[in-house]
Protein backbone atom coordinates (compact mmCIF):
# COMPACT_ATOMS: atom_id res chain seq x y z
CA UNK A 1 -81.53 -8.27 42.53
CA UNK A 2 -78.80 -6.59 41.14
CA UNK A 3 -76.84 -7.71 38.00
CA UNK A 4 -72.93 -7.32 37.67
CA UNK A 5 -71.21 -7.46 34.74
CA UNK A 6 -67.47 -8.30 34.72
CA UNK A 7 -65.33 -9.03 32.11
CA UNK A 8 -61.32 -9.51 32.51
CA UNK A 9 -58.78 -6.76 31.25
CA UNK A 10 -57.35 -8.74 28.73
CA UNK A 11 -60.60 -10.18 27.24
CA UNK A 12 -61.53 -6.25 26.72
CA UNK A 13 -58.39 -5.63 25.16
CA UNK A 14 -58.54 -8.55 22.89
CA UNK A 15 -62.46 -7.72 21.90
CA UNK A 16 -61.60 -4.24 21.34
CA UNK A 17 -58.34 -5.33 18.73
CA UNK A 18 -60.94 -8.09 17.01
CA UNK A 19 -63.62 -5.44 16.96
CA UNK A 20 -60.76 -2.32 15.25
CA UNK A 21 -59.61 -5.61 12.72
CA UNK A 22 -63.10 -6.01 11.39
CA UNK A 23 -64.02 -2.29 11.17
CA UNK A 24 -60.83 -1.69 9.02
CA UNK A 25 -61.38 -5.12 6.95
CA UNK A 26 -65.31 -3.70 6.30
CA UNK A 27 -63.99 -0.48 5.52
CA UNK A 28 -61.52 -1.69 3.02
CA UNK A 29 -63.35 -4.34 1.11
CA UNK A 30 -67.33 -3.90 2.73
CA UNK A 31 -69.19 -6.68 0.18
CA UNK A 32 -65.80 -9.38 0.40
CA UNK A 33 -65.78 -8.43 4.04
CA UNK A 34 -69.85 -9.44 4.30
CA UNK A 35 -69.03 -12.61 2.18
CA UNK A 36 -66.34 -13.94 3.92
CA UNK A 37 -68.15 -13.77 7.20
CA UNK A 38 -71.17 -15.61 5.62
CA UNK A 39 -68.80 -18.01 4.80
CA UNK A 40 -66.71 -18.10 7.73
CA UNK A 41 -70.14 -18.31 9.72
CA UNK A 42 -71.44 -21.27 7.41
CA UNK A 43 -68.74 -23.73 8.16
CA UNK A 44 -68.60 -22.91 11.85
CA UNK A 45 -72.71 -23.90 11.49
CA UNK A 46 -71.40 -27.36 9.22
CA UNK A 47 -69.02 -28.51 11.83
CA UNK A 48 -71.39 -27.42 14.68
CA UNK A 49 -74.18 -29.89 12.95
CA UNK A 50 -72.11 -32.22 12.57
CA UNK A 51 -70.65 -32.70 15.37
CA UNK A 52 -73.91 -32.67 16.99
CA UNK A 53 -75.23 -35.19 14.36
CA UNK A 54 -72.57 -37.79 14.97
CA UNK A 55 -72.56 -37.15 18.64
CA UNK A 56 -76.45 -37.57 18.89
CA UNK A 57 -76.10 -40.75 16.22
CA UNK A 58 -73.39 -42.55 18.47
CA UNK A 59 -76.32 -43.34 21.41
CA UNK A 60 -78.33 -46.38 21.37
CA UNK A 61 -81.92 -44.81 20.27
CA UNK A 62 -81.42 -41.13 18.73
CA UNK A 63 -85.17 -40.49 18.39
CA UNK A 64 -86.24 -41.57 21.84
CA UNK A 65 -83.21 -40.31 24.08
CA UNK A 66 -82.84 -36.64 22.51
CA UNK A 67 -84.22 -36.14 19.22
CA UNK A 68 -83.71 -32.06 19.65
CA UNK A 69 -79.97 -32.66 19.62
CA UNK A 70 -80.66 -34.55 15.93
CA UNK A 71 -82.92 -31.74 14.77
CA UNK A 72 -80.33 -29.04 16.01
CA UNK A 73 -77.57 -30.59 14.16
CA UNK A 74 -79.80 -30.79 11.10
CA UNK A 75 -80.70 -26.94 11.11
CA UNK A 76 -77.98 -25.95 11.50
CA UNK A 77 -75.97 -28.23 8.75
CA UNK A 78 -78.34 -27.06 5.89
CA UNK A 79 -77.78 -23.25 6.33
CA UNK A 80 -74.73 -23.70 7.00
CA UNK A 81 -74.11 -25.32 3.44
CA UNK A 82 -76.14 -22.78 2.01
CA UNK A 83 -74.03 -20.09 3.88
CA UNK A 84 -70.70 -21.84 2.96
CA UNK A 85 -71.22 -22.79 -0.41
CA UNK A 86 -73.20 -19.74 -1.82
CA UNK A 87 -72.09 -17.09 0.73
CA UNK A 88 -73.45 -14.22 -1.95
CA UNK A 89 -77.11 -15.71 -1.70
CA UNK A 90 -76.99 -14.77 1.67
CA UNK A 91 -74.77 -11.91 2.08
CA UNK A 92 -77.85 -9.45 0.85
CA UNK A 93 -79.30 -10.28 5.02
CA UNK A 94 -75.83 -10.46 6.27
CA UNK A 95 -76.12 -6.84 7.42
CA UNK A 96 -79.59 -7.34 9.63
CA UNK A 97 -77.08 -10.04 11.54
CA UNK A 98 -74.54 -7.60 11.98
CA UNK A 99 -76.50 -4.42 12.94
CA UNK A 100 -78.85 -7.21 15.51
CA UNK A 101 -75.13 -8.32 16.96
CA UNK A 102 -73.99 -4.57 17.00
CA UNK A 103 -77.29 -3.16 19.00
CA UNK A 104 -76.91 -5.72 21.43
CA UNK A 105 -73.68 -5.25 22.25
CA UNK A 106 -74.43 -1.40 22.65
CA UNK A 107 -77.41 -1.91 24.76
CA UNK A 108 -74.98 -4.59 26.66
CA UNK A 109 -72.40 -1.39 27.08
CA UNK A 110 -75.30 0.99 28.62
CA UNK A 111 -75.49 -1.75 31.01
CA UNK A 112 -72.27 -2.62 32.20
CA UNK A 113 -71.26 1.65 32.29
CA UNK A 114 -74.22 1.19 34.97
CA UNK A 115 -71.58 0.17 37.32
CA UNK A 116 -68.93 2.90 36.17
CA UNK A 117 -71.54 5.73 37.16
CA UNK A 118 -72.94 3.81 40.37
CA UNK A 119 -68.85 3.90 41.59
CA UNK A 120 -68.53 7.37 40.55
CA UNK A 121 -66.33 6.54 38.23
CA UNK A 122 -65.07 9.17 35.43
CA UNK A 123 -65.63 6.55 32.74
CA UNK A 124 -69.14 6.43 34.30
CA UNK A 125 -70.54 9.09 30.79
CA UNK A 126 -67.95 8.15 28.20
CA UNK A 127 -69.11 4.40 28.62
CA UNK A 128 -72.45 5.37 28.86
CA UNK A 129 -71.83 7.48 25.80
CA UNK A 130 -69.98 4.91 23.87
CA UNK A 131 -73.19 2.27 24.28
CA UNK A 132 -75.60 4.86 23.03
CA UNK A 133 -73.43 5.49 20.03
CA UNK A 134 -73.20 1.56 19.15
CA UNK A 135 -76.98 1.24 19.89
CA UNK A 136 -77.86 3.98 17.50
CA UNK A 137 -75.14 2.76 14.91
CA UNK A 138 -76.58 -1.31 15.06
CA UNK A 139 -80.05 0.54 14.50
CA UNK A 140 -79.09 1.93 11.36
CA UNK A 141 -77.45 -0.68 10.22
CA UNK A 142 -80.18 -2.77 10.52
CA UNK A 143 -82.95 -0.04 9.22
CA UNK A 144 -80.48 1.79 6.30
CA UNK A 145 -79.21 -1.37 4.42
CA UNK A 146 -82.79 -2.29 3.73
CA UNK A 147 -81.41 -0.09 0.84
CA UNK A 148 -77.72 -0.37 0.57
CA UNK A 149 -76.03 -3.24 1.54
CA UNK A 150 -72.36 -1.65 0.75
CA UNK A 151 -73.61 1.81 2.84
CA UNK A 152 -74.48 -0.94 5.38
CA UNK A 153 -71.63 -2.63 6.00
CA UNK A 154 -69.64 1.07 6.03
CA UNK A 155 -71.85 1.76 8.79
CA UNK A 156 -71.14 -1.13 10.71
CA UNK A 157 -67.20 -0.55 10.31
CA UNK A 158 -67.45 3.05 11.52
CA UNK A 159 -69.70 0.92 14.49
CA UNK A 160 -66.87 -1.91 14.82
CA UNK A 161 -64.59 0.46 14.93
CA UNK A 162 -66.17 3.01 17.55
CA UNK A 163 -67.00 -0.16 19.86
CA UNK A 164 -63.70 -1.60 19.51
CA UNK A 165 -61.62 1.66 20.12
CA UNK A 166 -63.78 2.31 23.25
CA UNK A 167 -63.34 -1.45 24.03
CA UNK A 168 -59.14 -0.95 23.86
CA UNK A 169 -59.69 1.99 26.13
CA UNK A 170 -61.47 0.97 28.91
CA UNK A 171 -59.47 -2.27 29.08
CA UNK A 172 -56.38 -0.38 29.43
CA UNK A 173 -58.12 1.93 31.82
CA UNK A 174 -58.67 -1.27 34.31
């Protein structure tokens, strides 16, 4: 069975400007960059788990009907704290996250240029091209850092920015 990937112009576009932002906002500032997306990432986890707390909390029994749903709000309100309170105790593993995110999404882009080449299209290598790059860039970001966090998150903007530039293009290509 054959997968199909398809994504709207605009939400390309839009991914692509988001993707440019951060690569210039790493590149300018790459440890207040890492720390405000722990931080940014640990109160989207608070509200998440508790949401999910209250929500599980307003049915009759909580343990018996879905006590997942109380354990998922839990795990995610305690590193989220962590994350939003004390973003620098976690920023030193921030980069892992990123370079994990970034692979996929290259590895996701081999994929979808799949469909370029199988429609002979001429944005059929430069997609392909463009995934490989991202791949190989989320792999060092996740292997170099081990090191460096600041060389790290420099790779990863250079990454951002690649994936986000190729992004804008293909979008507009559509």
């Amino acid at each position: 069975m054959e997968t199909r990937f398809a994504r709207s112009k605009g939400s390309i576009i839009i991914t692509g400007c988001v993707m440019v932002a951060m690569g210039i906002a790493v590149l300018i500032n790459p440890i207040g960059a890492m720390e405000t997306i722990v931080r940014i990432l640990g109160w989207i986890l608070v509200a998440f788990g508790v949401v999910t707390i209250v929500s599980s909390m307003m049915r009759s029994n909580v343990l018996q009907d879905n006590p997942g749903e109380l354990a998922l709000g839990i795990l995610c309100l305690v590193p989220g704290l962590i994350m939003g309170i004390a973003p620098g105790f976690v920023v030193k593993f921030v980069w892992t996250i990123i370079g994990i995110i970034i692979l996929i999404t290259g590895v996701l882009d081999i994929m979808e240029a799949g469909s370029y080449r199988r429609t002979r299209s001429p944005l059929g290598v430069p997609a392909t091209a463009s995934g490989v790059i991202c791949a190989i860039l989320g792999l060092l970001v996740i292997l170099v850092p081990l090191a460096s966090p600041t060389l790290g998150m420099l790779v990863a903007a250079v990454a951002l920015l690649v994936n986000g530039l190729t992004e804008i293009i293909f979008g507009l290509g559509m």
